[in-house]
Protein backbone atom coordinates (compact mmCIF):
# COMPACT_ATOMS: atom_id res chain seq x y z
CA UNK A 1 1.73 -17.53 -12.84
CA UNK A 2 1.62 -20.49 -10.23
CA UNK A 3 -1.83 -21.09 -9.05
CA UNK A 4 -1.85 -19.56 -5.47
CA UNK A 5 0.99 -17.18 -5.87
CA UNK A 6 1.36 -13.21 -5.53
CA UNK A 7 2.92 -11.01 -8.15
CA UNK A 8 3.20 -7.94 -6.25
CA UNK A 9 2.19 -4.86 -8.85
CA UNK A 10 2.83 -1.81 -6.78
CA UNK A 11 4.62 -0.74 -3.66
CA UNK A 12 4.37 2.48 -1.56
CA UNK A 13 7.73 2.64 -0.32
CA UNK A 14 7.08 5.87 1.46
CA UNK A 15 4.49 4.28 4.21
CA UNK A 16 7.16 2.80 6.22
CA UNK A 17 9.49 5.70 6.72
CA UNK A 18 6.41 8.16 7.32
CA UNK A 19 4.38 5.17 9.90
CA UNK A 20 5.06 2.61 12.38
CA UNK A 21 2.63 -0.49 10.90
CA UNK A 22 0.72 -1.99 13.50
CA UNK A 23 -1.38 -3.89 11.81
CA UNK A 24 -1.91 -4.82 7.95
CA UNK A 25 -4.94 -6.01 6.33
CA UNK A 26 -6.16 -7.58 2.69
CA UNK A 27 -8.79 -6.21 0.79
CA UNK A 28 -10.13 -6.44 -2.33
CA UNK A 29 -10.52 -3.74 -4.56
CA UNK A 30 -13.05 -2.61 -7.27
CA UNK A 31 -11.29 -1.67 -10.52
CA UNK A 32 -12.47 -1.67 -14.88
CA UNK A 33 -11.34 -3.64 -17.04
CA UNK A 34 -8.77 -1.09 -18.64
CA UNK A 35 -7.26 -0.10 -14.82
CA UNK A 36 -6.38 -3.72 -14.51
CA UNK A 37 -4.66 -3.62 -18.06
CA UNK A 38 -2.90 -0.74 -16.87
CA UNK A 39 -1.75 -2.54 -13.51
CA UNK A 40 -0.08 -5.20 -15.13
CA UNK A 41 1.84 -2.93 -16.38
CA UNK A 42 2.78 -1.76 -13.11
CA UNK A 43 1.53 1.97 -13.97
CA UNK A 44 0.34 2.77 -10.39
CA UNK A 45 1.72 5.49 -7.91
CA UNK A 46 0.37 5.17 -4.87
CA UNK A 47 3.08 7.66 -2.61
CA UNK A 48 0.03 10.03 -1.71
CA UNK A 49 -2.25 7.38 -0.97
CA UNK A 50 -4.54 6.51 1.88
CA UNK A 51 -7.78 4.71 2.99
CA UNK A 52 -10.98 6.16 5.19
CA UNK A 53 -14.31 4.79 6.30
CA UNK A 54 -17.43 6.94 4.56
CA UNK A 55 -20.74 5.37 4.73
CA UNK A 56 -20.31 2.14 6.20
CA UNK A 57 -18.00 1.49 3.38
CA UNK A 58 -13.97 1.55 2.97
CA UNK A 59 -12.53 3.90 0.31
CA UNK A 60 -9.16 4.57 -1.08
CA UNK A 61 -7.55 7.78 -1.94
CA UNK A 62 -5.21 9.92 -3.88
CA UNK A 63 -3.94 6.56 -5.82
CA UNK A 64 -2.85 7.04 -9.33
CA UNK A 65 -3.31 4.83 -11.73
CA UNK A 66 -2.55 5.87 -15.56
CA UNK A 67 -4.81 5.66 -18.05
CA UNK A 68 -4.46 2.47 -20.78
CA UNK A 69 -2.55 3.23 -23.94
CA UNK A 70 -4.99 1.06 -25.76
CA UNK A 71 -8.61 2.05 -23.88
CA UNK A 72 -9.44 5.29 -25.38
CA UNK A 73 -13.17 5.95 -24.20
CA UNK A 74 -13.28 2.94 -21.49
CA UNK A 75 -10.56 4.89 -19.36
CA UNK A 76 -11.48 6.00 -16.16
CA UNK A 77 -10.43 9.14 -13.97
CA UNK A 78 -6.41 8.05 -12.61
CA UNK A 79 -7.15 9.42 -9.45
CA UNK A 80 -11.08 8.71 -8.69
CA UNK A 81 -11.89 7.29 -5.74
CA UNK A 82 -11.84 3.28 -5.68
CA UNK A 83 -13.89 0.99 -3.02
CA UNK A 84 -12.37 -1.43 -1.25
CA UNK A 85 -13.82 -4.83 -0.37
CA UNK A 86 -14.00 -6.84 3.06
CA UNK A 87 -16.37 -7.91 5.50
CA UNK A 88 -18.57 -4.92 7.44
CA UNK A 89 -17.18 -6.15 10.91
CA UNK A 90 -13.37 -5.75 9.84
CA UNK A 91 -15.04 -2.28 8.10
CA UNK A 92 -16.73 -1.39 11.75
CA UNK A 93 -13.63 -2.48 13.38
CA UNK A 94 -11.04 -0.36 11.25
CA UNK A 95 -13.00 2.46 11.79
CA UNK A 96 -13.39 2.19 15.40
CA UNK A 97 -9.19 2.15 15.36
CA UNK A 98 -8.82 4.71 13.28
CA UNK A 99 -10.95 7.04 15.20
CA UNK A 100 -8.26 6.84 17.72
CA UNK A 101 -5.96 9.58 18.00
CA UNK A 102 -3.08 9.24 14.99
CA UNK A 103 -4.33 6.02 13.46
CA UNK A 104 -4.45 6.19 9.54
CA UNK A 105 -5.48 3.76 7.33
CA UNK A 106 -2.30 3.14 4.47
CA UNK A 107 -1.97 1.10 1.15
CA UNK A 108 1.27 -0.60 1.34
CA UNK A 109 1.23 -2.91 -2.09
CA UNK A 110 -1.19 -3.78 -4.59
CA UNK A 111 -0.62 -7.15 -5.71
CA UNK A 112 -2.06 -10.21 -7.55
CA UNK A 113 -3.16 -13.16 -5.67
CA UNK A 114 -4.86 -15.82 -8.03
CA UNK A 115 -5.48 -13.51 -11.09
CA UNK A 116 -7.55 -11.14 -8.53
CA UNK A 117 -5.90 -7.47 -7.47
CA UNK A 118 -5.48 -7.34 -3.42
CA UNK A 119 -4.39 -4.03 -1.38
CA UNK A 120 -2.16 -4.55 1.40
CA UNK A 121 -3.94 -1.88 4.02
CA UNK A 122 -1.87 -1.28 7.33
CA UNK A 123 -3.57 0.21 10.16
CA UNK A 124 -0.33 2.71 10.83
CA UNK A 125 0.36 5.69 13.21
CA UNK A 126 2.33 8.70 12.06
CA UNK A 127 5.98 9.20 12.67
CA UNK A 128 7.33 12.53 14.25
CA UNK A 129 10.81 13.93 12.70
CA UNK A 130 13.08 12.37 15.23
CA UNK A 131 11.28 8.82 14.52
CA UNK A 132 12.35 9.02 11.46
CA UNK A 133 15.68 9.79 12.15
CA UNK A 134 16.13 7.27 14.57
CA UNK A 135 14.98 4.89 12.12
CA UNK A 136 17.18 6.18 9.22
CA UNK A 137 20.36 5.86 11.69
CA UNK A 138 19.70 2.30 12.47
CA UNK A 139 19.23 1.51 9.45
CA UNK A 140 22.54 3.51 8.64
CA UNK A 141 24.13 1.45 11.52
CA UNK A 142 23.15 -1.64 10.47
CA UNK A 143 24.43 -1.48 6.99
CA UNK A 144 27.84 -0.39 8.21
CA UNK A 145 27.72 -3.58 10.28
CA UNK A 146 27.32 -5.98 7.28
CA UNK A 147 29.41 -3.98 5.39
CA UNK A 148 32.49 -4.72 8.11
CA UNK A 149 31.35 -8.14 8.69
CA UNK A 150 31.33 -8.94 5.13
CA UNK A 151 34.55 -7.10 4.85
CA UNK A 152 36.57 -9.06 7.72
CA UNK A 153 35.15 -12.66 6.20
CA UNK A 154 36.43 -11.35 2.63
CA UNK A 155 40.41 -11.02 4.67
């Protein structure tokens, strides 16, 4: 890998259609040796994940990451809980947003940036039903679109 680049690892495809992303973040994130093994390998789910504020410290949640063939008794828990790492006034401020009314905290990727694993947070709010369809039928719209354009260029 190019010094500098990103390999992403994982991505939670689910966080845009369930959130409108305000804002998105990098963080490190505290991992073992055999998790990061397992990474590589792009063995992650993280659909049902999110991030929260305990302690003065920033947590993430309900991320899955499969236990290493190879790491018999150095595996951890798949689903423990893993701290995340960035400076306590980006901590102080995230938690001061997300105390606001329909603010979550969501993983979008996990990715490698210089042989280090980085979380892509987004500060998101939730969709309702018809947000989501809305969003589904311009995406829907917009396909048909290209799909006509590409189709009258082809004639």
């Amino acid at each position: 890998m190019a010094k500098g680049g990103e390999k992403t690892l994982v991505y939670n495809r689910r966080a845009r259609h369930e959130y409108f992303i305000e804002e998105t973040y990098e963080a490190g994130i505290e991992l073992f040796g055999t998790e990061v093994k397992s990474l590589r390998l792009g063995k992650a789910n993280m659909a049902d994940a999110y991030a929260e504020v305990r302690d003065g410290q920033l947590w993430v949640q309900g991320m899955h990451i499969s236990p290493y063939e190879k790491g018999n008794i150095y595996n951890r828990d798949p689903v423990r809980r893993r701290r995340l790492l960035m400076h306590k006034r980006e901590i102080m401020r995230l938690m001061g947003q997300t105390q606001q009314k329909g603010y979550a905290l969501i993983p979008l990727r996990l990715y490698l940036k210089d042989s280090l694993v980085k979380v892509e947070l987004a500060l998101a709010q939730g969709k309702k039903l018809y947000d989501k369809r809305a969003t589904q039928a311009e995406r829907d719209a917009k396909r048909d679109m290209e799909r006509a354009f590409r189709r009258d260029q082809m004639q």
